[in-house]
Protein backbone atom coordinates (compact mmCIF):
# COMPACT_ATOMS: atom_id res chain seq x y z
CA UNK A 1 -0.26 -16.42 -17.62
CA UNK A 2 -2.35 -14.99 -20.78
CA UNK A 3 -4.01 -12.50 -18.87
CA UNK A 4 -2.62 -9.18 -19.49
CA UNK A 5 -2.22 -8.00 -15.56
CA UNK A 6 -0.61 -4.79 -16.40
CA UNK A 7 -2.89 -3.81 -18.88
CA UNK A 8 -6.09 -4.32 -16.62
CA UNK A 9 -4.82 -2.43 -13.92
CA UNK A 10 -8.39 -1.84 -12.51
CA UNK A 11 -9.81 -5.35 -12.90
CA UNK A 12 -12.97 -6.69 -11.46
CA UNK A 13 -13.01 -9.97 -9.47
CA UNK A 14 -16.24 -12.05 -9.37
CA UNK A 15 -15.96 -14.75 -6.13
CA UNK A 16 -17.81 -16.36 -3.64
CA UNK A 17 -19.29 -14.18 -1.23
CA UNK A 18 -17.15 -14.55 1.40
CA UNK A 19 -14.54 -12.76 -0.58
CA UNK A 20 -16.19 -11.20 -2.76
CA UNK A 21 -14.11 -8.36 -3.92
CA UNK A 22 -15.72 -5.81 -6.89
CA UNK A 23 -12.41 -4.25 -7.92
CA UNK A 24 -9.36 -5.47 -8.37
CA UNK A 25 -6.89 -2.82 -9.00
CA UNK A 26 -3.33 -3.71 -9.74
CA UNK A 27 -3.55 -7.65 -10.31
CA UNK A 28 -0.41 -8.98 -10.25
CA UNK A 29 0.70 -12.85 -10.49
CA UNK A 30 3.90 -14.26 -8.97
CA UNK A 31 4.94 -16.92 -10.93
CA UNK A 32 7.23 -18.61 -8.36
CA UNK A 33 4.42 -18.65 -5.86
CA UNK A 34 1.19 -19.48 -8.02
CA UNK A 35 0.10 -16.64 -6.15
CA UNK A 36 -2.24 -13.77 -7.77
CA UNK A 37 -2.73 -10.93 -5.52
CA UNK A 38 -5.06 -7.31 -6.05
CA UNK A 39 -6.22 -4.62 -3.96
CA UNK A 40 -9.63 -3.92 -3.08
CA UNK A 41 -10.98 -0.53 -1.90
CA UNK A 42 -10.13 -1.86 1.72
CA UNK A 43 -7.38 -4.87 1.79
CA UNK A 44 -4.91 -6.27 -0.17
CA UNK A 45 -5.96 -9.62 -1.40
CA UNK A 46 -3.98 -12.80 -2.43
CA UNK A 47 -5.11 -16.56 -3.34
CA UNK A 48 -2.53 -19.40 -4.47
CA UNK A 49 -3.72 -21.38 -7.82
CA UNK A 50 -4.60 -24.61 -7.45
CA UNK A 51 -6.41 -25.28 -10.96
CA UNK A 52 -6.33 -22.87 -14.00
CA UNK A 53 -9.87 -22.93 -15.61
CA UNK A 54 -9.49 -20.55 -17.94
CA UNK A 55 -6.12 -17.87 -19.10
CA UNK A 56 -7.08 -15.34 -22.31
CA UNK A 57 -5.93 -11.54 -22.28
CA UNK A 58 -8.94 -10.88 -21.04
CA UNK A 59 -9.77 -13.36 -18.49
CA UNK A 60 -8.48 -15.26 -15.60
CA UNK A 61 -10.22 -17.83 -13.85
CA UNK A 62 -9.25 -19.95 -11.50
CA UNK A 63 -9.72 -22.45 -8.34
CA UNK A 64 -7.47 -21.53 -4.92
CA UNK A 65 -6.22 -24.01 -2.54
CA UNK A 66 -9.66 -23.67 -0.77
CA UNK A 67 -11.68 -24.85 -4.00
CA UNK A 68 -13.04 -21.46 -4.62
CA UNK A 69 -13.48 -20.03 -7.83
CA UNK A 70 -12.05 -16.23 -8.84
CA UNK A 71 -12.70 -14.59 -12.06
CA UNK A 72 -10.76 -11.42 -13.06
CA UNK A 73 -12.04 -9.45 -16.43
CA UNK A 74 -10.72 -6.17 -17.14
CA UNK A 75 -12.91 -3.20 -15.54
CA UNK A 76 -15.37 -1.26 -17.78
CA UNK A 77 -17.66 1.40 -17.20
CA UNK A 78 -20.72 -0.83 -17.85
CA UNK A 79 -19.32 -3.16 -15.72
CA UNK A 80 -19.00 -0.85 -13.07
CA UNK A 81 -22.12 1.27 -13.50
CA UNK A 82 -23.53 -3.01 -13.18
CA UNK A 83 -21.81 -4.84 -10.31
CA UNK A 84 -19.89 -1.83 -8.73
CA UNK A 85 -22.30 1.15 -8.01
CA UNK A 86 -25.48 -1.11 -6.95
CA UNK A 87 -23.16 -2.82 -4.16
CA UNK A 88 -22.04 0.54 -2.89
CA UNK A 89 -25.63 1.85 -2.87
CA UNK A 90 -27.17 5.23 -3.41
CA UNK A 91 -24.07 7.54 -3.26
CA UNK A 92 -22.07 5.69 -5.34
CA UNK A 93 -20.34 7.79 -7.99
CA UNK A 94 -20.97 7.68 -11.47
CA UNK A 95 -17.77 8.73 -14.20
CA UNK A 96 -17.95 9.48 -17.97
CA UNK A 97 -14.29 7.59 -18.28
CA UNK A 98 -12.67 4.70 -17.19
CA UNK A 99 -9.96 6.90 -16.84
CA UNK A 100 -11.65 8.66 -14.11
CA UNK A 101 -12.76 5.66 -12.48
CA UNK A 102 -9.14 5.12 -12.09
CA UNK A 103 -8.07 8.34 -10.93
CA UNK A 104 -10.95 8.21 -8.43
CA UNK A 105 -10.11 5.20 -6.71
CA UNK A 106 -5.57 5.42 -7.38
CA UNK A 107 -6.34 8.55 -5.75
CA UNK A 108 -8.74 8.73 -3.84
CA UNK A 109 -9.22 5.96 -2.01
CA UNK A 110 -5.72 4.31 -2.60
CA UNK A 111 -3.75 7.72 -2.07
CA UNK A 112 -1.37 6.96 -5.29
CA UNK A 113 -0.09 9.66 -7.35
């Protein structure tokens, strides 16, 4: 894989809505498997490749056995203040870094040191 998973370490994911997930913090991809897994602020989540659509540093897209779609693109603050905070709704938190985005939600809501 291209992508650079442990460089994007807070990712978002843009799916269908059933699975929608906004973040996608520690992507990971098991080569063995064809399995790419990330956590989202509640559940661990984890999809087997079927199809590769497209594989850059900074993107991953691709079909799962089920025929849907997953992108991953490394998280930004514009991309968060975007897709993130309008889906969480009026007391979502705003941050001046990525870096505290990160904190916030390794901490916070993951409980990782």
């Amino acid at each position: 894989m291209n992508y650079e998973f442990q460089k994007h370490i807070m990712s978002i994911a843009d799916g269908p809505k059933d699975t929608y997930a906004l973040i996608a913090a520690s992507p990971f991809y098991e080569e063995d498997t064809r399995r790419v897994t990330w956590w989202d602020p509640l559940h661990q989540r984890a999809f087997v490749i079927k199809n590769v659509v497209a594989d850059t540093p900074d993107k991953l897209t691709f079909v799962d056995l089920n025929g849907r779609k997953f992108t991953l693109r490394p998280m930004t603050l514009a991309t968060y203040r975007e897709k993130v905070k309008p889906q969480i709704g009026p007391d979502a938190r705003d941050f001046k870094t990525l870096d505290e985005l990160v904190t916030f939600y390794t901490r916070t809501v993951w409980g990782i040191t």
